[in-house]
Protein backbone atom coordinates (compact mmCIF):
# COMPACT_ATOMS: atom_id res chain seq x y z
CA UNK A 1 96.34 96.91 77.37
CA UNK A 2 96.54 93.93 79.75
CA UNK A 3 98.16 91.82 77.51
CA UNK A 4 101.09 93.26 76.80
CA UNK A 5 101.32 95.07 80.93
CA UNK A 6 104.64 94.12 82.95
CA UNK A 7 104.40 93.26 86.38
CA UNK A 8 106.59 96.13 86.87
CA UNK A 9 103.82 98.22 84.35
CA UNK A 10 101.23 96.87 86.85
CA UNK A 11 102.78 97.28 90.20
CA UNK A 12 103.27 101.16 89.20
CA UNK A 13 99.89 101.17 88.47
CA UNK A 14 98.77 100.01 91.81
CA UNK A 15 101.21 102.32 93.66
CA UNK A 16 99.82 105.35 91.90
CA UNK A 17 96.33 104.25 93.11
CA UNK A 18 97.69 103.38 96.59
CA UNK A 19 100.36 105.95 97.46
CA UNK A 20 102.48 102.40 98.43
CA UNK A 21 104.18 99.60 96.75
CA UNK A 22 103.20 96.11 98.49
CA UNK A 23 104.57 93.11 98.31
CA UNK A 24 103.62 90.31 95.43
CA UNK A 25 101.69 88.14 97.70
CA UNK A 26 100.70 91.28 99.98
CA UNK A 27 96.46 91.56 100.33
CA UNK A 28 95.88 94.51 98.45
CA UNK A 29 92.56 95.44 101.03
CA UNK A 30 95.24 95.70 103.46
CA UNK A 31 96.74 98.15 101.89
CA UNK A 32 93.63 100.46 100.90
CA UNK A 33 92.53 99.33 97.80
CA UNK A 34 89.28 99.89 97.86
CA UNK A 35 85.89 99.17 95.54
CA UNK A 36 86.24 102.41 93.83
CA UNK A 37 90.27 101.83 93.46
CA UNK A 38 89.32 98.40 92.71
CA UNK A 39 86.71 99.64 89.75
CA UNK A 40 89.03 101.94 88.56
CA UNK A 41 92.19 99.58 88.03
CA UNK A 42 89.82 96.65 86.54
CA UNK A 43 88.80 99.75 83.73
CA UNK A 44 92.34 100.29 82.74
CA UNK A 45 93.49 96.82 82.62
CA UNK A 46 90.24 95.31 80.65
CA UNK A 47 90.19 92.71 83.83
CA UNK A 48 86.85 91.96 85.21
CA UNK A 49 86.20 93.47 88.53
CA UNK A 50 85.27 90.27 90.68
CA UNK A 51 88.37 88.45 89.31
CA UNK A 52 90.63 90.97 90.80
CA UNK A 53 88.33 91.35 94.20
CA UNK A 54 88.38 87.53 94.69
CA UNK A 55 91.99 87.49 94.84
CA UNK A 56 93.49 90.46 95.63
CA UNK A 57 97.51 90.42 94.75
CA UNK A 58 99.54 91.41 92.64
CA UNK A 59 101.25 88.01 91.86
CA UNK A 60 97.34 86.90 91.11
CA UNK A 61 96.53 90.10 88.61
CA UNK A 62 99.72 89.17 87.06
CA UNK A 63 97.98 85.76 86.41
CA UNK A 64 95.43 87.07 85.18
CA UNK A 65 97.16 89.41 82.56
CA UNK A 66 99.06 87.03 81.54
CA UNK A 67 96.51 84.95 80.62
């Protein structure tokens, strides 16, 4: 699934989890995303938890889907 995920795919996906839409560069632990969230979006992208927990953006997930 991550492949092929849009930032715009990806940022919907962490708005669902959040009830918000940050910003790009935005610390996602600012805005609630917790361990369990965290756990949760790393399942349903195929992205390995610590990855996204080390840097937690959206801009940087996009990185990492992208490859």
């Amino acid at each position: 699934m991550s492949a092929v995920m849009s930032m715009a795919e990806l940022r919907a996906q962490v708005a669902e989890l959040l009830g918000d839409t940050p910003g790009d560069d935005d610390d996602l632990l600012d805005h609630g995303m917790d361990s369990i969230r965290l756990m949760t979006l790393a399942d349903r992208l195929g992205l390995d938890f610590m990855e996204l927990a080390e840097r937690p953006t959206l801009r940087a997930w996009g990185e990492l889907i992208r490859g």
